[in-house]
C-alpha atoms as a PDB file:
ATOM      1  CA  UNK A   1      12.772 -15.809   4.321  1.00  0.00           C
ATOM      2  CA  UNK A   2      12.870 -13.450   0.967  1.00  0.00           C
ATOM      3  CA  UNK A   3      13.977 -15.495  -1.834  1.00  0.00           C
ATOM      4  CA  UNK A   4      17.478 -14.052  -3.315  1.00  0.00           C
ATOM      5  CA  UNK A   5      17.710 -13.220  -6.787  1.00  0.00           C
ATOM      6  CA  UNK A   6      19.524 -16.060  -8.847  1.00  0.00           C
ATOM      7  CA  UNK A   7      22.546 -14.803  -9.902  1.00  0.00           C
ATOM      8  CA  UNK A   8      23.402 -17.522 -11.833  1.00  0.00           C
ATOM      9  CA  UNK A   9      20.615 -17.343 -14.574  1.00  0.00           C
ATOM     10  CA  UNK A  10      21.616 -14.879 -17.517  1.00  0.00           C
ATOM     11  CA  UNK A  11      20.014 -11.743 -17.960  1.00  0.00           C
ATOM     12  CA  UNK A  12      17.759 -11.202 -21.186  1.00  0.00           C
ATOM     13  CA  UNK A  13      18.726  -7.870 -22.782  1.00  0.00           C
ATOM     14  CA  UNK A  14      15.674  -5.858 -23.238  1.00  0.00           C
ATOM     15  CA  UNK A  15      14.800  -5.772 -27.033  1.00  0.00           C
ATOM     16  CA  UNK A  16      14.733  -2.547 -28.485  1.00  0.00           C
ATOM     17  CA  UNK A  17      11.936  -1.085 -30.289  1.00  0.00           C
ATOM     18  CA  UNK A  18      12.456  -0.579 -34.469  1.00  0.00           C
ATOM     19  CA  UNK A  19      14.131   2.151 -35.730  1.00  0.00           C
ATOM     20  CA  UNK A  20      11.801   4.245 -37.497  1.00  0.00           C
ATOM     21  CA  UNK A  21      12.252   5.322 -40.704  1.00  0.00           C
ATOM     22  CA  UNK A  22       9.735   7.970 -42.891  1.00  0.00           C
ATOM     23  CA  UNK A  23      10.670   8.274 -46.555  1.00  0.00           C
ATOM     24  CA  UNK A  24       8.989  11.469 -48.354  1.00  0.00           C
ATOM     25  CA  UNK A  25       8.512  11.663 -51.673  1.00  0.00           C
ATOM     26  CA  UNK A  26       5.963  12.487 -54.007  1.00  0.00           C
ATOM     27  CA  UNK A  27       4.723  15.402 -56.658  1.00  0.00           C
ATOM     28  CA  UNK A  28       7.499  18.687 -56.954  1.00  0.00           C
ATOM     29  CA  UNK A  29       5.644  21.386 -55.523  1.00  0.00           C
ATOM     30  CA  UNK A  30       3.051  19.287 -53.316  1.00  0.00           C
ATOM     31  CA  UNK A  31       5.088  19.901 -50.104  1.00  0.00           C
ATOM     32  CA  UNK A  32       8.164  18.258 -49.622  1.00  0.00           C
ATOM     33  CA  UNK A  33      10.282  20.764 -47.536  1.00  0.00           C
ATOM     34  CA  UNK A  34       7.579  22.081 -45.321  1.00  0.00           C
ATOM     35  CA  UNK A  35       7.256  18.016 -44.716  1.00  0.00           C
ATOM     36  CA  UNK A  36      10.855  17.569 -44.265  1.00  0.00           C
ATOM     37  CA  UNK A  37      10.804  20.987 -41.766  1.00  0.00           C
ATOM     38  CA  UNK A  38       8.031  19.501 -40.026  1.00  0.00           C
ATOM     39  CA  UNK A  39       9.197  16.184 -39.083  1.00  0.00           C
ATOM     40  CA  UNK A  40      12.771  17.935 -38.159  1.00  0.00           C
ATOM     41  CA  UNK A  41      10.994  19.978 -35.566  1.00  0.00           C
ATOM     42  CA  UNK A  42       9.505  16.925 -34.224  1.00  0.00           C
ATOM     43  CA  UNK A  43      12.955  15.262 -33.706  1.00  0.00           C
ATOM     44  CA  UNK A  44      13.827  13.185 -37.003  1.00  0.00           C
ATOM     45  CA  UNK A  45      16.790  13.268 -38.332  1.00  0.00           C
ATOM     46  CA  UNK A  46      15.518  14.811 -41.720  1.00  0.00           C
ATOM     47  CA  UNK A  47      17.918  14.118 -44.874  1.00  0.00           C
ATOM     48  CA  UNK A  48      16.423  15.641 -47.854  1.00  0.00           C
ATOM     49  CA  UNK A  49      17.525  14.752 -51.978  1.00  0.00           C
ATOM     50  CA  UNK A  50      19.338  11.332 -50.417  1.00  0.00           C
ATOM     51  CA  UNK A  51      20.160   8.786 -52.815  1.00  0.00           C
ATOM     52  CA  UNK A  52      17.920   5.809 -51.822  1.00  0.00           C
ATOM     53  CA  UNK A  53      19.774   3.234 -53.265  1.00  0.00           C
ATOM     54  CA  UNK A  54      22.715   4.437 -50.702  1.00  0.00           C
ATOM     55  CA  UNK A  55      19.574   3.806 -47.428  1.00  0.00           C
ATOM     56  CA  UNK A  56      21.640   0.703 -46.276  1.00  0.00           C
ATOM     57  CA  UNK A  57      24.995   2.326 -46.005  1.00  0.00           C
ATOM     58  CA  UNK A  58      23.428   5.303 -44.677  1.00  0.00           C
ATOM     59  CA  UNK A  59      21.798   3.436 -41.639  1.00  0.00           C
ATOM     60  CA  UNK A  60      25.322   1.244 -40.565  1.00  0.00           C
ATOM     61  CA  UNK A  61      25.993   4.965 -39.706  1.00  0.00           C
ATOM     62  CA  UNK A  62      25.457   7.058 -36.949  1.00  0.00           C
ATOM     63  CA  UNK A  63      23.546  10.156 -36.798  1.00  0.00           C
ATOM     64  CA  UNK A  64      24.514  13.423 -38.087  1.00  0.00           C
ATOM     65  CA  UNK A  65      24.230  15.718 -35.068  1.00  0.00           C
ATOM     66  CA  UNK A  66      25.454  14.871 -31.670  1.00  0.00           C
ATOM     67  CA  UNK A  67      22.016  15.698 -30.039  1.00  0.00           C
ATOM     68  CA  UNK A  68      20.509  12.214 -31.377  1.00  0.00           C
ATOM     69  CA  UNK A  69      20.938   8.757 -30.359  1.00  0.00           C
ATOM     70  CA  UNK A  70      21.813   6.103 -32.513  1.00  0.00           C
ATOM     71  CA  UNK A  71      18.194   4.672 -33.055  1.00  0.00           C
ATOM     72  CA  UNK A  72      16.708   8.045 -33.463  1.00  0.00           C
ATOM     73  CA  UNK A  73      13.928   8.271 -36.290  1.00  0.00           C
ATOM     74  CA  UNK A  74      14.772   9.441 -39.751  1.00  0.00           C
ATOM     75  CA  UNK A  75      13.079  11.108 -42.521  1.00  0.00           C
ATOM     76  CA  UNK A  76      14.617  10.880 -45.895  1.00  0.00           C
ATOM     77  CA  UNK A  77      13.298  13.062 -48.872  1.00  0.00           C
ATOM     78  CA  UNK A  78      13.600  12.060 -52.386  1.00  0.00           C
ATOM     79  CA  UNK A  79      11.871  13.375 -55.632  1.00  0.00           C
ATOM     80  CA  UNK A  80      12.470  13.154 -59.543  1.00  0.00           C
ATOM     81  CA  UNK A  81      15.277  15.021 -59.329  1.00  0.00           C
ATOM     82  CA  UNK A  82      17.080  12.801 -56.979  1.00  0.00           C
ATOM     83  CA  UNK A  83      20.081  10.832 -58.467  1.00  0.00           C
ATOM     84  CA  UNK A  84      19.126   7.338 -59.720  1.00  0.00           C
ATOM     85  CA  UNK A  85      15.476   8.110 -59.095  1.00  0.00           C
ATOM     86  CA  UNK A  86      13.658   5.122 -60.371  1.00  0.00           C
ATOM     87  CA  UNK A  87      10.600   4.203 -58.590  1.00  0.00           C
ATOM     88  CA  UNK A  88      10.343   0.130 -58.960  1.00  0.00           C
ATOM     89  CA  UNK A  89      13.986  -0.117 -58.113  1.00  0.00           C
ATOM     90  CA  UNK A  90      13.294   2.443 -55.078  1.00  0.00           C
ATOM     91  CA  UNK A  91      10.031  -0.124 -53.981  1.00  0.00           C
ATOM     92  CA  UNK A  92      11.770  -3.406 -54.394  1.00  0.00           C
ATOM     93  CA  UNK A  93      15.086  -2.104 -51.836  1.00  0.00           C
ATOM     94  CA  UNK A  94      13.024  -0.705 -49.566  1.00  0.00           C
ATOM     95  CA  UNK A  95      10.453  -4.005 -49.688  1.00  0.00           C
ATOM     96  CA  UNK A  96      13.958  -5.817 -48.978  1.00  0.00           C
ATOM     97  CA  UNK A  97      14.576  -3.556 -45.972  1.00  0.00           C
ATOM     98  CA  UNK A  98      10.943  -4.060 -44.762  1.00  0.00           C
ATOM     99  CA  UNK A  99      11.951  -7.082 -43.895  1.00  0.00           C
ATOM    100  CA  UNK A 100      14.580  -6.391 -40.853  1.00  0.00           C
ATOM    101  CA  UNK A 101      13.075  -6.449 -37.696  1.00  0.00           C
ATOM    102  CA  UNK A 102      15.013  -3.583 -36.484  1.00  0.00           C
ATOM    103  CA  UNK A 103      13.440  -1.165 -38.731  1.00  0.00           C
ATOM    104  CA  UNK A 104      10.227   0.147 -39.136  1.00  0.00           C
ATOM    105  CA  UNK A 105       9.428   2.183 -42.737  1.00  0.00           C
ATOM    106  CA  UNK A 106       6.843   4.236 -43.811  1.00  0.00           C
ATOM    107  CA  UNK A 107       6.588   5.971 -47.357  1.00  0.00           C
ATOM    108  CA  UNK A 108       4.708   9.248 -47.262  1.00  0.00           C
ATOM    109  CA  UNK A 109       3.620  10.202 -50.830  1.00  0.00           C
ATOM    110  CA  UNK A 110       2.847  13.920 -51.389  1.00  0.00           C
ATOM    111  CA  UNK A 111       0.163  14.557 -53.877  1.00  0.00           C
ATOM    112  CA  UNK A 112      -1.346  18.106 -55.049  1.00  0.00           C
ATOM    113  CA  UNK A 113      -3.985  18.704 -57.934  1.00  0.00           C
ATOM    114  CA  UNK A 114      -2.710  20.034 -61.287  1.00  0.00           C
ATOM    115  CA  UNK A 115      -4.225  22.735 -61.779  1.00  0.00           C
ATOM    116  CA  UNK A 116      -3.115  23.812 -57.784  1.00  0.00           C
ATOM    117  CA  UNK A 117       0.897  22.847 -58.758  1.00  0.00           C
ATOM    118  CA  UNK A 118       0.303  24.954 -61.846  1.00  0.00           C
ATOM    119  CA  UNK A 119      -0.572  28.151 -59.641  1.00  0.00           C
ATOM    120  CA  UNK A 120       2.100  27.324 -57.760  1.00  0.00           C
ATOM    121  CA  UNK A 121       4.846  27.106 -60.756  1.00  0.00           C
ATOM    122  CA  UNK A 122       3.532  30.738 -61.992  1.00  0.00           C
ATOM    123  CA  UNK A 123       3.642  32.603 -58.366  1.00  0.00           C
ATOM    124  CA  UNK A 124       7.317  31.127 -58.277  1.00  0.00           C
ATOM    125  CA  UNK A 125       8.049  31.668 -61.879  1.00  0.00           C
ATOM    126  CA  UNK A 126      10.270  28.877 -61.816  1.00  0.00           C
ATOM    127  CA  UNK A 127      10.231  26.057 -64.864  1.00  0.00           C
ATOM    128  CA  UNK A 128       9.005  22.479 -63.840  1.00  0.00           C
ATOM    129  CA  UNK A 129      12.525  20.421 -63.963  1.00  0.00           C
ATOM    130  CA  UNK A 130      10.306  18.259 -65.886  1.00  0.00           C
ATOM    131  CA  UNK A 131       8.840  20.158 -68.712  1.00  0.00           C
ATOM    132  CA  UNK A 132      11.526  20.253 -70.964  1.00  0.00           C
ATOM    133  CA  UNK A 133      10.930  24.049 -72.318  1.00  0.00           C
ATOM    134  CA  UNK A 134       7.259  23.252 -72.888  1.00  0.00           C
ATOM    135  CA  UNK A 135       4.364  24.561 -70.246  1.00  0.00           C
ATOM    136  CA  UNK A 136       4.600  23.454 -66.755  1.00  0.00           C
ATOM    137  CA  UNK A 137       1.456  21.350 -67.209  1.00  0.00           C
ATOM    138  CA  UNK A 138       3.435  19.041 -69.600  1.00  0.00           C
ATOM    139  CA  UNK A 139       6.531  18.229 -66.271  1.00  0.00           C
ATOM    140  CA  UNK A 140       3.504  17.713 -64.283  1.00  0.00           C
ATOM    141  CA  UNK A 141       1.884  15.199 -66.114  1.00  0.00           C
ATOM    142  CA  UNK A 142       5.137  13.665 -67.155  1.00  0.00           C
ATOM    143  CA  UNK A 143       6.275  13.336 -63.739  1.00  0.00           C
ATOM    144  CA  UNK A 144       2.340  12.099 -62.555  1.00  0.00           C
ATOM    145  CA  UNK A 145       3.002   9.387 -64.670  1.00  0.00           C
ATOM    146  CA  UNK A 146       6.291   8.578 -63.802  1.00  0.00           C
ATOM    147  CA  UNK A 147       5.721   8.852 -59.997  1.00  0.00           C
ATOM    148  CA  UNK A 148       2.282   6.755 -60.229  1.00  0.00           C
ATOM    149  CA  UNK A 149       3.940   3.025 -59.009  1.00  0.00           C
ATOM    150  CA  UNK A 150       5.358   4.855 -56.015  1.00  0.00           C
ATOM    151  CA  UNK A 151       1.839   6.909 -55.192  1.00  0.00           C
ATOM    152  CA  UNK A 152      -0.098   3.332 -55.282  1.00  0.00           C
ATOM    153  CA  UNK A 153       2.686   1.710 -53.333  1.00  0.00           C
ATOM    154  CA  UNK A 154       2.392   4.776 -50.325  1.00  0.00           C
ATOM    155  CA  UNK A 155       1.459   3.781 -46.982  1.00  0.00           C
ATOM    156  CA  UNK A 156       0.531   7.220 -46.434  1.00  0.00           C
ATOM    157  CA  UNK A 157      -0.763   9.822 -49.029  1.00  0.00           C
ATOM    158  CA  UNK A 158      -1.546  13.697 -48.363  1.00  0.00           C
ATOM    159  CA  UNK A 159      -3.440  15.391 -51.238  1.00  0.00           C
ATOM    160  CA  UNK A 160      -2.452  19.004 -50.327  1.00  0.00           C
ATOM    161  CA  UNK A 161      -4.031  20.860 -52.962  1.00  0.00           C
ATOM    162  CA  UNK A 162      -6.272  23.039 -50.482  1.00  0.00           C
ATOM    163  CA  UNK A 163      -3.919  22.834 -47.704  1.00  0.00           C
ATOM    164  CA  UNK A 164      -2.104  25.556 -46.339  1.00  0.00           C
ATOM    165  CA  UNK A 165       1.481  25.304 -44.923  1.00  0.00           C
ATOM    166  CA  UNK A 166       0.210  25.419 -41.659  1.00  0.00           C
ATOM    167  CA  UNK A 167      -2.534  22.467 -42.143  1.00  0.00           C
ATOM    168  CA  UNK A 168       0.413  20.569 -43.566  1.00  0.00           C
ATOM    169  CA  UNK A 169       2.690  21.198 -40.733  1.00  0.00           C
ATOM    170  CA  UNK A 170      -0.390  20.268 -38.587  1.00  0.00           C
ATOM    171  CA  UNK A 171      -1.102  17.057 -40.864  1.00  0.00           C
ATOM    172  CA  UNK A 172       2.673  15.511 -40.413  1.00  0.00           C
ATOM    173  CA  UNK A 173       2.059  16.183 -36.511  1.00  0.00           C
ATOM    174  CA  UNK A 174      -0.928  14.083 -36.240  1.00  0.00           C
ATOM    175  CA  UNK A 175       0.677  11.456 -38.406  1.00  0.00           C
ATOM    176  CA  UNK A 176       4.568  11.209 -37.147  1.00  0.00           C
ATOM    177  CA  UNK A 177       4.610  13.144 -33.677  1.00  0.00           C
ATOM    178  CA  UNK A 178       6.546  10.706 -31.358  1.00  0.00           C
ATOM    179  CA  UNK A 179       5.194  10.677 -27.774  1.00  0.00           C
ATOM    180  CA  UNK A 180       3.664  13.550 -26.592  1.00  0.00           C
ATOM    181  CA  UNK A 181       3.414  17.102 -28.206  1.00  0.00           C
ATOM    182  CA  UNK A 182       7.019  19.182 -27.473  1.00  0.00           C
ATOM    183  CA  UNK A 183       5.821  22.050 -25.300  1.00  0.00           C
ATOM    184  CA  UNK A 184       6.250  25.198 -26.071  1.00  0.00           C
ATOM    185  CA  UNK A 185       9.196  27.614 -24.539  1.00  0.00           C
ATOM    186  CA  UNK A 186       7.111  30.554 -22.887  1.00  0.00           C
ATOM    187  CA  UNK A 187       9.388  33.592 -21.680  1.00  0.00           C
ATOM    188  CA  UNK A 188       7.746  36.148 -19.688  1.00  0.00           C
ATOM    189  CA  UNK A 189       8.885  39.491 -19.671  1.00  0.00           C
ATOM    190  CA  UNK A 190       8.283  43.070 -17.935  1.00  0.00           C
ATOM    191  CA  UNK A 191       9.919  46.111 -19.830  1.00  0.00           C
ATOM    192  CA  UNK A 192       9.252  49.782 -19.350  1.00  0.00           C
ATOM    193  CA  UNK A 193       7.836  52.075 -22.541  1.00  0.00           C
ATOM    194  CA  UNK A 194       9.702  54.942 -22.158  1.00  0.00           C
ATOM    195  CA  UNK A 195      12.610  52.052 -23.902  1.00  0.00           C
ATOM    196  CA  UNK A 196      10.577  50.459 -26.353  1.00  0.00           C
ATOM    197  CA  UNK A 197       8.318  47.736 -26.918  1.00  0.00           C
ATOM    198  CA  UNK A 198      10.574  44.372 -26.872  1.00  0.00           C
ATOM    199  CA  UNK A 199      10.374  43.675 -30.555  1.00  0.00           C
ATOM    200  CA  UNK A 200       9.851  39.251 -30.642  1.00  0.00           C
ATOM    201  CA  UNK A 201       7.064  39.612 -28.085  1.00  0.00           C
ATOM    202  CA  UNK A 202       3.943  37.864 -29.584  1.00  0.00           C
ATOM    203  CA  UNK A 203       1.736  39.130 -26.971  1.00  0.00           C
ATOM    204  CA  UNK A 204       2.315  42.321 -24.958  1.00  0.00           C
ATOM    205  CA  UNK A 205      -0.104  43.383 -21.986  1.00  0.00           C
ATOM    206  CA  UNK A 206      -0.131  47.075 -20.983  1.00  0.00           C
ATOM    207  CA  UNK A 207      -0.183  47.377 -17.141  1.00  0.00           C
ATOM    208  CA  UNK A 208      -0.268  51.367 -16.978  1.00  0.00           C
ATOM    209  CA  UNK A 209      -3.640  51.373 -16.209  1.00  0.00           C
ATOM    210  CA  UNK A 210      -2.838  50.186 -12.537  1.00  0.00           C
ATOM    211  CA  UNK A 211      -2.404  52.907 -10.022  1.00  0.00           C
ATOM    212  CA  UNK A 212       1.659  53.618  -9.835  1.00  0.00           C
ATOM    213  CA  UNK A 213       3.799  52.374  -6.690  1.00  0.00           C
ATOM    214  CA  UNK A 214       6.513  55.455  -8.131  1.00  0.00           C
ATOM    215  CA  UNK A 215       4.255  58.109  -6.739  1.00  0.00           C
ATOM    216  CA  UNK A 216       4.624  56.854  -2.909  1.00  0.00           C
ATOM    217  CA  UNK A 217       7.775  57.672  -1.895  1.00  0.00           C
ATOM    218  CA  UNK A 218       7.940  54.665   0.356  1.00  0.00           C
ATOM    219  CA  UNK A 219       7.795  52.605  -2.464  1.00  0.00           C
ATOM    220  CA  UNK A 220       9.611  54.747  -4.969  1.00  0.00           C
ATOM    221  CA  UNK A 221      12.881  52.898  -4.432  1.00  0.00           C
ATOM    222  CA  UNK A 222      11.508  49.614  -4.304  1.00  0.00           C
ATOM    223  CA  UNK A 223      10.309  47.249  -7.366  1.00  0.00           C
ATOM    224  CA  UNK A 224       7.220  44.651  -8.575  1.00  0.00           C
ATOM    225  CA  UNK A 225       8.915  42.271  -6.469  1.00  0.00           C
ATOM    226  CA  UNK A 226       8.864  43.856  -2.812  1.00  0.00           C
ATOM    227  CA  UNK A 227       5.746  42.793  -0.852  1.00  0.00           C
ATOM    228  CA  UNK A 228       4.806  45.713  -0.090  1.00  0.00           C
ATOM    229  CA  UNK A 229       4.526  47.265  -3.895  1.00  0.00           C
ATOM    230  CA  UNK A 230       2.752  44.125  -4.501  1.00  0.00           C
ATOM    231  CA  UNK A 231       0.198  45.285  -1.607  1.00  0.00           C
ATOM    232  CA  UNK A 232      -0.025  48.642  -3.175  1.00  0.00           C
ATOM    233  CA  UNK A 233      -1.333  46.930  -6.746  1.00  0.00           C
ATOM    234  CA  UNK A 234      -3.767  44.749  -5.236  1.00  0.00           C
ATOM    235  CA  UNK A 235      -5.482  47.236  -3.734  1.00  0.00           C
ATOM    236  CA  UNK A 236      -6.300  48.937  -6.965  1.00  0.00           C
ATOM    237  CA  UNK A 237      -9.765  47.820  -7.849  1.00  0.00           C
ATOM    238  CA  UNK A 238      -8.983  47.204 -11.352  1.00  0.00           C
ATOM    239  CA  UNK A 239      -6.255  44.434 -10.247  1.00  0.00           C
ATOM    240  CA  UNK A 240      -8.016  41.360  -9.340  1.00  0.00           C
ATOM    241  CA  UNK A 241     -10.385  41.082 -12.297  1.00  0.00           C
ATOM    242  CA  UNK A 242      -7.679  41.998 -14.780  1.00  0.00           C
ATOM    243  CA  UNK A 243      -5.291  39.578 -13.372  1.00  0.00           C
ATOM    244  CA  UNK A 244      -7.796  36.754 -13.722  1.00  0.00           C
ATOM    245  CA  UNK A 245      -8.645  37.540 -17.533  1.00  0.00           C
ATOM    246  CA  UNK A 246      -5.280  37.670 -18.391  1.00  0.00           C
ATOM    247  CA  UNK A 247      -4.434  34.160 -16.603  1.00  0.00           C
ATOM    248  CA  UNK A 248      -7.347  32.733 -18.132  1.00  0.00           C
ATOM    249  CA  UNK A 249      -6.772  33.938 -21.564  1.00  0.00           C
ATOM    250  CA  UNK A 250      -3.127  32.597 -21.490  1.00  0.00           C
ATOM    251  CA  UNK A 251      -4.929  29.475 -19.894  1.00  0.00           C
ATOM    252  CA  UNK A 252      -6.683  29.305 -23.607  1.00  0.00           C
ATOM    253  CA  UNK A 253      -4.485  30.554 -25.325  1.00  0.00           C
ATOM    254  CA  UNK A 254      -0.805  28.621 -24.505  1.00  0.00           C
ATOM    255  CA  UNK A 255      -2.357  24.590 -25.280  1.00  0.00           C
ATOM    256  CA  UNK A 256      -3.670  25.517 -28.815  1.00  0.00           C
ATOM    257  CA  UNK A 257      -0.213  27.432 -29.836  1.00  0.00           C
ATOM    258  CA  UNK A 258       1.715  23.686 -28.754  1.00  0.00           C
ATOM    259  CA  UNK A 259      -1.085  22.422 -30.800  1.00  0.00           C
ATOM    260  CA  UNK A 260      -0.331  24.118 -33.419  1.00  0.00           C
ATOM    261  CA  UNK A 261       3.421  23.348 -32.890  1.00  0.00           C
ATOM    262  CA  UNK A 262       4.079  27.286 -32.052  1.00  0.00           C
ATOM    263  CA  UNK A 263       7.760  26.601 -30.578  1.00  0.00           C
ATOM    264  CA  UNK A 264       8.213  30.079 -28.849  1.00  0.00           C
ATOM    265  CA  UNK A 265       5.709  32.166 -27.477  1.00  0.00           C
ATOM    266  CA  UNK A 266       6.568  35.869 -25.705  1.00  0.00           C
ATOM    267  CA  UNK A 267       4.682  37.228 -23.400  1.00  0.00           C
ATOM    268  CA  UNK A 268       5.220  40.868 -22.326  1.00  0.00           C
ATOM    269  CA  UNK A 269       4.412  43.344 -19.418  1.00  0.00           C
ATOM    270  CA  UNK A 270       4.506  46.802 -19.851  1.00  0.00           C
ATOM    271  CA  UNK A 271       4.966  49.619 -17.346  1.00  0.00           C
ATOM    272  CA  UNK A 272       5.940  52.858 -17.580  1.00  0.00           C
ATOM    273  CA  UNK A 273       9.022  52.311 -16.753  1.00  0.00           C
ATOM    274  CA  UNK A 274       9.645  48.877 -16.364  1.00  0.00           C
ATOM    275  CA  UNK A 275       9.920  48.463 -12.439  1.00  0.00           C
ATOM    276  CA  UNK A 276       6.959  47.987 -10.299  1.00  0.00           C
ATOM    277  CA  UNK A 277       3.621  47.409 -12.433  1.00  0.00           C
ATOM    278  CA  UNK A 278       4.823  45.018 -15.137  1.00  0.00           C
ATOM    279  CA  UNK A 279       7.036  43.435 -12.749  1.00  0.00           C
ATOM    280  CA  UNK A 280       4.543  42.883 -10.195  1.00  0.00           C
ATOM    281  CA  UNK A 281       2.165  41.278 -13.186  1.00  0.00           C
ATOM    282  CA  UNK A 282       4.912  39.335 -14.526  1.00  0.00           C
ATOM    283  CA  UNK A 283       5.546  37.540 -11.497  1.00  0.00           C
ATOM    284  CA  UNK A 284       2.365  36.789 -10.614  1.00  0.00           C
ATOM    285  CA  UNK A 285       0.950  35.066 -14.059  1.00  0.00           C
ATOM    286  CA  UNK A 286       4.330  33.546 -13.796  1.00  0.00           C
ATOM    287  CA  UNK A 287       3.729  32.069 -10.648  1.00  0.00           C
ATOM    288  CA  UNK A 288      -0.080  31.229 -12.515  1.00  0.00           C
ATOM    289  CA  UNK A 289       1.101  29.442 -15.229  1.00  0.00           C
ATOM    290  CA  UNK A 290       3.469  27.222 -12.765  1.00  0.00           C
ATOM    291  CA  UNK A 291       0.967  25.997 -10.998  1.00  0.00           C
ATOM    292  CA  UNK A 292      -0.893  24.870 -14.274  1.00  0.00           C
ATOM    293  CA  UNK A 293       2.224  23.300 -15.051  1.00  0.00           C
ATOM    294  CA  UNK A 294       3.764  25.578 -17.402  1.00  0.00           C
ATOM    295  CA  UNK A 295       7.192  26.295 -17.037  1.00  0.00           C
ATOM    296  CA  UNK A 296       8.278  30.040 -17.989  1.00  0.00           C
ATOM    297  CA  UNK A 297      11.100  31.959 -18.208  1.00  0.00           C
ATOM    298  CA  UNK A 298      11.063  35.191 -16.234  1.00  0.00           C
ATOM    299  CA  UNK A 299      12.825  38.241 -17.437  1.00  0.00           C
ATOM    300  CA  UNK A 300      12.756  41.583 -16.038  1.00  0.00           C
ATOM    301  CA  UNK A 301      14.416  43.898 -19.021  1.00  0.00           C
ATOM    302  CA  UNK A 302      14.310  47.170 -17.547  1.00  0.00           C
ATOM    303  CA  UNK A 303      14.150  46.412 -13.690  1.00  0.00           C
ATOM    304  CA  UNK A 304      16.981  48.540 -11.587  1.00  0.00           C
ATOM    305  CA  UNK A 305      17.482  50.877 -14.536  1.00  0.00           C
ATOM    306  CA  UNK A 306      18.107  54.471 -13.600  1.00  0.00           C
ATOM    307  CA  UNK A 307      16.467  55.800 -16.556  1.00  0.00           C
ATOM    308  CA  UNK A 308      13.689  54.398 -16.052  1.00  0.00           C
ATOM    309  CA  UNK A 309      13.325  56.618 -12.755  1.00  0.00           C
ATOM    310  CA  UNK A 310      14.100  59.589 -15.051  1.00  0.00           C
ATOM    311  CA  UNK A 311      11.221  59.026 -16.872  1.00  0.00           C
ATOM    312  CA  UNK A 312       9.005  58.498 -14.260  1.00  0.00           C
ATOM    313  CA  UNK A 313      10.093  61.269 -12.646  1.00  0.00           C
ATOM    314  CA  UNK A 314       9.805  64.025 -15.646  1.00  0.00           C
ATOM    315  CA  UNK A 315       6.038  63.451 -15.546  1.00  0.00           C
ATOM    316  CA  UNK A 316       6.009  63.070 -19.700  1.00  0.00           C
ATOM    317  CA  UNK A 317       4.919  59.616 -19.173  1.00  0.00           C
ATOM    318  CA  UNK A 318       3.564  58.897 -15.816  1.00  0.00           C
ATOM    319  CA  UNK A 319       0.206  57.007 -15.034  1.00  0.00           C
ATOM    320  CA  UNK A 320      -0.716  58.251 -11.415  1.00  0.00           C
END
């Protein structure tokens, strides 16, 4: 006989895992808010110029947006400007927090060369809070010292002197992405010229150089997404190769923008005017990228619109 489960013995909650927590800190200028923007995208709760001597109130609270759970990770950013900023008082509360078992912290220091923050004071033309009327070089070096106990203390340090923002961005990823990468939204979209190029696409893919469905009158009244246009396109000998290089390009193309942490990317058909060609394409890489597990949105802006016939029919832009 199967044994029955014994009802009697008490169930052990399941222990949950630390709540992590990311302070940022480090040198004015080295990187702080394209840190703080980073982690944010990658689903912190990001709370920049907090008072750290207010951390233990702040986490008996719940988060600050209604999209995050209570044990979501946070990022707090702090600099020399922050009230109370002291950096041995900052080290020996959050040494004292170290110690709970239900929270997991990690200081990020942000370091940049001098001569680098410098460069980056003049091209802003803004006075280091530091420097006390006297050249930027003397806030930097005043604040180098000042922020030194809290640099050698770091668990993590980025020297972003030669970075750009983008190998920043890219830097947090590697270091505080939770779980795998956040995939990027793809739309894909047909449109017709004669109304304009859709103005946010980021990659647009000119289909007029397929023979055009508008010229058979059996197919006039029909669009990209009746079988039988779709029959008409393939037989075009320029169809099959150029559908294969554009699925394989995307193929390339889409992993490395979610590397890079691209959020949105566009992808545009065009036709002439917006009904059979770029529709037809459109819902064929569509269909492509599904079946490499992508999941698109599929917009057809122009499809059904009577002007669009207009246009075909005045001859001023038509592809036969």
């Amino acid at each position: 006989m199967m044994a029955m489960p014994d009802e009697s013995r008490p169930v052990e909650p399941v222990a949950k895992p630390p709540q992590r927590i990311v302070l940022v800190t480090g040198a004015l200028g080295a990187g702080k808010t394209t840190a703080m923007r980073a982690l944010e995208d990658l689903g912190w709760e990001a709370i920049d110029n907090f008072p750290i001597r207010l951390l233990d109130r702040l986490l008996e609270t719940g988060p600050g947006t209604a999209h995050l759970d209570a044990g979501a990770p946070i990022a707090i950013g702090f600099d020399t400007r922050t009230r109370g900023f002291d950096p041995n008082a900052i080290i020996a509360r959050v040494k004292k927090l170290s110690q709970r078992s239900d929270l997991s912290i990690t200081t990020l220091f942000l370091d940049c060369g001098g001569a680098e923050l410098q460069r980056r004071y003049n091209e802003t033309r803004r006075p280091h809070p530091m420097s006390d009327e006297k050249p930027a070089e003397a806030g930097i070096a005043a604040e180098r010292e000042l922020l030194e106990p809290l640099r050698r203390w770091a668990d993590v340090v980025l020297t972003t002197t030669d970075f750009t923002v983008n190998d920043l961005q890219t830097a947090i990823r590697s270091h505080f992405r939770q779980g795998a990468p956040p995939r990027t939204v793809i739309t894909i979209s047909s449109f017709g010229f004669s109304r304009g190029t859709p103005p946010l696409s980021d990659l647009v893919f000119d289909m007029r150089f397929l023979a055009n469905p508008h010229w058979v009158d059996d197919l006039r009244a029909l669009t990209g997404r009746d079988a039988a246009v779709g029959d008409y396109i393939r037989r075009d000998p320029a169809w099959g190769e150029a559908f294969a290089r554009i699925r394989d390009l995307l193929l390339l193309l889409l992993p490395r923008f979610e590397d890079q942490g691209k959020a949105y990317v566009h992808i545009a058909f065009g036709c002439t005017g917006g009904k059979h060609r770029s529709v037809f394409m459109a819902e064929q890489i569509a269909c492509a990228l599904r079946e490499a597990r992508f999941s698109p949105t599929l917009l057809h802006r122009n499809l059904g619109a009577r002007a669009a016939d207009l246009v075909e029919r005045s001859g001023a832009w038509a592809t036969r």
